[in-house]
N, C-alpha and C. Protein backbone atom coordinates (compact mmCIF):
# COMPACT_ATOMS: atom_id res chain seq x y z
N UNK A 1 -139.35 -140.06 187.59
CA UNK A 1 -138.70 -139.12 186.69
C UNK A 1 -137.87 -139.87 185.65
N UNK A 2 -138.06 -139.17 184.49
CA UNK A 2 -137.33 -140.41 183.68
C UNK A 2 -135.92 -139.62 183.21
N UNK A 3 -134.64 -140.52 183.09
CA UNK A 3 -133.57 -141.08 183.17
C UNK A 3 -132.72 -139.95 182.43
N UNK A 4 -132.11 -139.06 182.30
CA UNK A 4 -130.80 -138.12 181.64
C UNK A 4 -130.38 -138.26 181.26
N UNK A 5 -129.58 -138.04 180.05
CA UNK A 5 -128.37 -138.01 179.74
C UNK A 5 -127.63 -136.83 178.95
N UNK A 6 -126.45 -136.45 179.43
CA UNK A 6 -126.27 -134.92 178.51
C UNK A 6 -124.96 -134.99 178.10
N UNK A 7 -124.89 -134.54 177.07
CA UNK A 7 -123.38 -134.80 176.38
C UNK A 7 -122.87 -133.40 176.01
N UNK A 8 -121.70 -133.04 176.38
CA UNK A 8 -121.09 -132.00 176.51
C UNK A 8 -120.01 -131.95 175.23
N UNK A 9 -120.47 -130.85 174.39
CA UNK A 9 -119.41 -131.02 173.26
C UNK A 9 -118.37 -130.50 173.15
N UNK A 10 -117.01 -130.69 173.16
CA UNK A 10 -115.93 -129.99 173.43
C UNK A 10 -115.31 -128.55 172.67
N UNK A 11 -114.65 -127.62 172.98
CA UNK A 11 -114.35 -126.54 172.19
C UNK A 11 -113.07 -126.27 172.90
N UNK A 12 -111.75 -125.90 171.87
CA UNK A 12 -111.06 -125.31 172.36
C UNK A 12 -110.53 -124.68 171.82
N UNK A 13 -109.49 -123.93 172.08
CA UNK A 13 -108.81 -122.36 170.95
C UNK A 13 -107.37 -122.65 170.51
N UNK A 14 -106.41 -121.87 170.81
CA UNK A 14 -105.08 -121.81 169.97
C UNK A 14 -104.48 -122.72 171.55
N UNK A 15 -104.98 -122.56 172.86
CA UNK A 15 -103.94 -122.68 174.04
C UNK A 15 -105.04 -124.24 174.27
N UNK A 16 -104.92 -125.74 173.73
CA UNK A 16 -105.22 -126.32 174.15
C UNK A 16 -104.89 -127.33 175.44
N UNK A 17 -103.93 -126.70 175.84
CA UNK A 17 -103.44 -127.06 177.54
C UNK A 17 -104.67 -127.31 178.64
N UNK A 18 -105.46 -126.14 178.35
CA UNK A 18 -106.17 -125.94 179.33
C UNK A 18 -107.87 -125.65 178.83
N UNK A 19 -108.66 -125.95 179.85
CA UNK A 19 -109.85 -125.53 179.32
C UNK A 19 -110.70 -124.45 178.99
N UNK A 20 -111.10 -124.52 177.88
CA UNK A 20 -111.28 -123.09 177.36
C UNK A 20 -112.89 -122.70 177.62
N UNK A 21 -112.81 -121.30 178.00
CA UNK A 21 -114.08 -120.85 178.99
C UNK A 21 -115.17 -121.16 178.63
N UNK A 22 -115.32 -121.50 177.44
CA UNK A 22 -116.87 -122.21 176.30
C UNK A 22 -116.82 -123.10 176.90
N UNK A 23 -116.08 -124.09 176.83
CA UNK A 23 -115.87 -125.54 177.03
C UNK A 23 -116.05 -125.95 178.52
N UNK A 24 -115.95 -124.88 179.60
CA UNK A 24 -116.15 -124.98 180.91
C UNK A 24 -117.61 -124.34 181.07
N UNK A 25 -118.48 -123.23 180.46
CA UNK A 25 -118.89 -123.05 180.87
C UNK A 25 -120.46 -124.16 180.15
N UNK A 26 -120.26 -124.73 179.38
CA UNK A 26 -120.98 -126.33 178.32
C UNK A 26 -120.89 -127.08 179.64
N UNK A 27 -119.91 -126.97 181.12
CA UNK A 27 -119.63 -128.21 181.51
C UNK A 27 -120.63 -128.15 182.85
N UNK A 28 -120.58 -126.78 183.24
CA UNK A 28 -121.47 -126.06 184.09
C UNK A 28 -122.51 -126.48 183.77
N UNK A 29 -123.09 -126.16 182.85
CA UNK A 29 -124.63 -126.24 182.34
C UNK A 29 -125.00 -127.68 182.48
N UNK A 30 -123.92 -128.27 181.53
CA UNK A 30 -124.44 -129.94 181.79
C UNK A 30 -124.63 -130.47 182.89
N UNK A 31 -123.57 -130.35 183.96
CA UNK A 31 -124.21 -130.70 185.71
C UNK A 31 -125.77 -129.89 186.17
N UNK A 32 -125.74 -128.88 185.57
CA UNK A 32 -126.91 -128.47 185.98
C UNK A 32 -128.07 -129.13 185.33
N UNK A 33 -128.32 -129.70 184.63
CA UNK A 33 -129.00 -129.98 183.42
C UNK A 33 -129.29 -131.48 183.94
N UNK A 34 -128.07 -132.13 184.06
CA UNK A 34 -127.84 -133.54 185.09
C UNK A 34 -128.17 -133.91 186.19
N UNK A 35 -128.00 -133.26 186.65
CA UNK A 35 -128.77 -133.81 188.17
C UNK A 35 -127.69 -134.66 188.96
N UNK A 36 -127.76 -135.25 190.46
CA UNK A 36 -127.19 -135.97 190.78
C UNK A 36 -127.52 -137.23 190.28
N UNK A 37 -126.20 -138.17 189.85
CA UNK A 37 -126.61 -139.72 189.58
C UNK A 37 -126.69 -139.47 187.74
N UNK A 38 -127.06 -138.25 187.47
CA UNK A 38 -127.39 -138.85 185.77
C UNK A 38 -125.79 -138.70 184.89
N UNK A 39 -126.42 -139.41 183.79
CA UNK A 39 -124.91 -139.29 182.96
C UNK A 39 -124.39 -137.93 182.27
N UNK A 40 -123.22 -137.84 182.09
CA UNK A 40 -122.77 -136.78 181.45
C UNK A 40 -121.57 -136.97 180.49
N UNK A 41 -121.57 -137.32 179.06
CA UNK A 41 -121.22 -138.11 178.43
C UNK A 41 -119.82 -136.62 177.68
N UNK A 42 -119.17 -137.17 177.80
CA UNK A 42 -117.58 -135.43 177.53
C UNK A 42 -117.09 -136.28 176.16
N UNK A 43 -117.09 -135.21 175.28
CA UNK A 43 -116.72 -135.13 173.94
C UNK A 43 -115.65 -134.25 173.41
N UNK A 44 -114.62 -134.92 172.83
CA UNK A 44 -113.72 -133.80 172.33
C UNK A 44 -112.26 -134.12 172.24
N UNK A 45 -111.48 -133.99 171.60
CA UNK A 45 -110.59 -134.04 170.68
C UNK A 45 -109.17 -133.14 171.27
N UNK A 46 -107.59 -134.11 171.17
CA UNK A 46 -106.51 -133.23 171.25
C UNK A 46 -106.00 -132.67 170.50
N UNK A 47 -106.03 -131.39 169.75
CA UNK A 47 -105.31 -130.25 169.10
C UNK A 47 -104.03 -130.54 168.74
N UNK A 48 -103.35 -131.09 169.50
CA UNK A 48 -101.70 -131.67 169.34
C UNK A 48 -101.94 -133.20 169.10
N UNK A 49 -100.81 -133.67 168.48
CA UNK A 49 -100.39 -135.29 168.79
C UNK A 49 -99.56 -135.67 169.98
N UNK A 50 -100.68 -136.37 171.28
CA UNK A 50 -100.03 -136.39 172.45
C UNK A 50 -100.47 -135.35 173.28
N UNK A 51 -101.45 -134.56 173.06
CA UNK A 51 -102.17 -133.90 173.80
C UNK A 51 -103.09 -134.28 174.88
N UNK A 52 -103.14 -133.29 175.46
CA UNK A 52 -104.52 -133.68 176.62
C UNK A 52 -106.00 -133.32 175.92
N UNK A 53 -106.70 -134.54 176.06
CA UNK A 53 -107.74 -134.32 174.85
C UNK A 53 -109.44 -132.92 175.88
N UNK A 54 -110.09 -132.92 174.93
CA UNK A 54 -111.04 -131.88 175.36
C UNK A 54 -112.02 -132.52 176.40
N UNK A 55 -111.99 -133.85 176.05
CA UNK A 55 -112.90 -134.59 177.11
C UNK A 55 -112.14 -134.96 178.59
N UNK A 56 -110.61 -135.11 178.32
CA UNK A 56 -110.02 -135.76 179.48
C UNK A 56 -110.03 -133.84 180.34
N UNK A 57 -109.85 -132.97 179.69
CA UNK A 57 -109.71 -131.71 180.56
C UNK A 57 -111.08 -131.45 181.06
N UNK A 58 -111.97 -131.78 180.54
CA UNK A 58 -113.39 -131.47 181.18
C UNK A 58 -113.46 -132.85 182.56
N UNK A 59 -113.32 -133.75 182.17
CA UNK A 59 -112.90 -134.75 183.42
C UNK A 59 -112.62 -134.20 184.32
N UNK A 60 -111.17 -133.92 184.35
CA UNK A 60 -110.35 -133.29 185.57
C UNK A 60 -111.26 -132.47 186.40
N UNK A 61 -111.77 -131.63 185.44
CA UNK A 61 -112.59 -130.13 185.97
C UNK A 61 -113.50 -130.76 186.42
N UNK A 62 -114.30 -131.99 186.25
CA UNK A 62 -115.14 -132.29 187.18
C UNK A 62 -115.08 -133.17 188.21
N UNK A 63 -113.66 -133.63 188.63
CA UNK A 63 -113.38 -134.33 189.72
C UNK A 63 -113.58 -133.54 190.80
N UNK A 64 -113.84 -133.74 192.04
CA UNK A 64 -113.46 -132.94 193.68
C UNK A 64 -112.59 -132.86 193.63
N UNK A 65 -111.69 -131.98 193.84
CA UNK A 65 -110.77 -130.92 194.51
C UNK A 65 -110.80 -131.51 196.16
């Protein structure tokens, strides 16, 4: 099978604290899309100076709990 890679493009709204339901549900799809083992490359930008950026909140969301 040949090799994955999916890049998830970031979106967020006025409350960039947290991840915004586009942006989670881009993140869903991409694991699905991924497979175990393939890459999943998170894109995206902090709204504030000193913000938590769109890629580091999609991170989090995909660590284990």
């Amino acid at each position: 099978m040949a090799e994955r890679v999916v890049a998830v493009l970031g979106y967020s709204g006025r409350d960039a604290s947290r991840l915004h339901p586009i942006c989670a549900s881009r993140l869903t799809r991409a694991r699905e899309l991924a497979g175990d083992g393939q890459a999943v490359i998170l894109s995206g930008w902090a709204r504030r100076p000193g913000g938590t950026s769109e890629a580091d909140l999609m991170r989090d969301a995909s660590r284990p709990e």
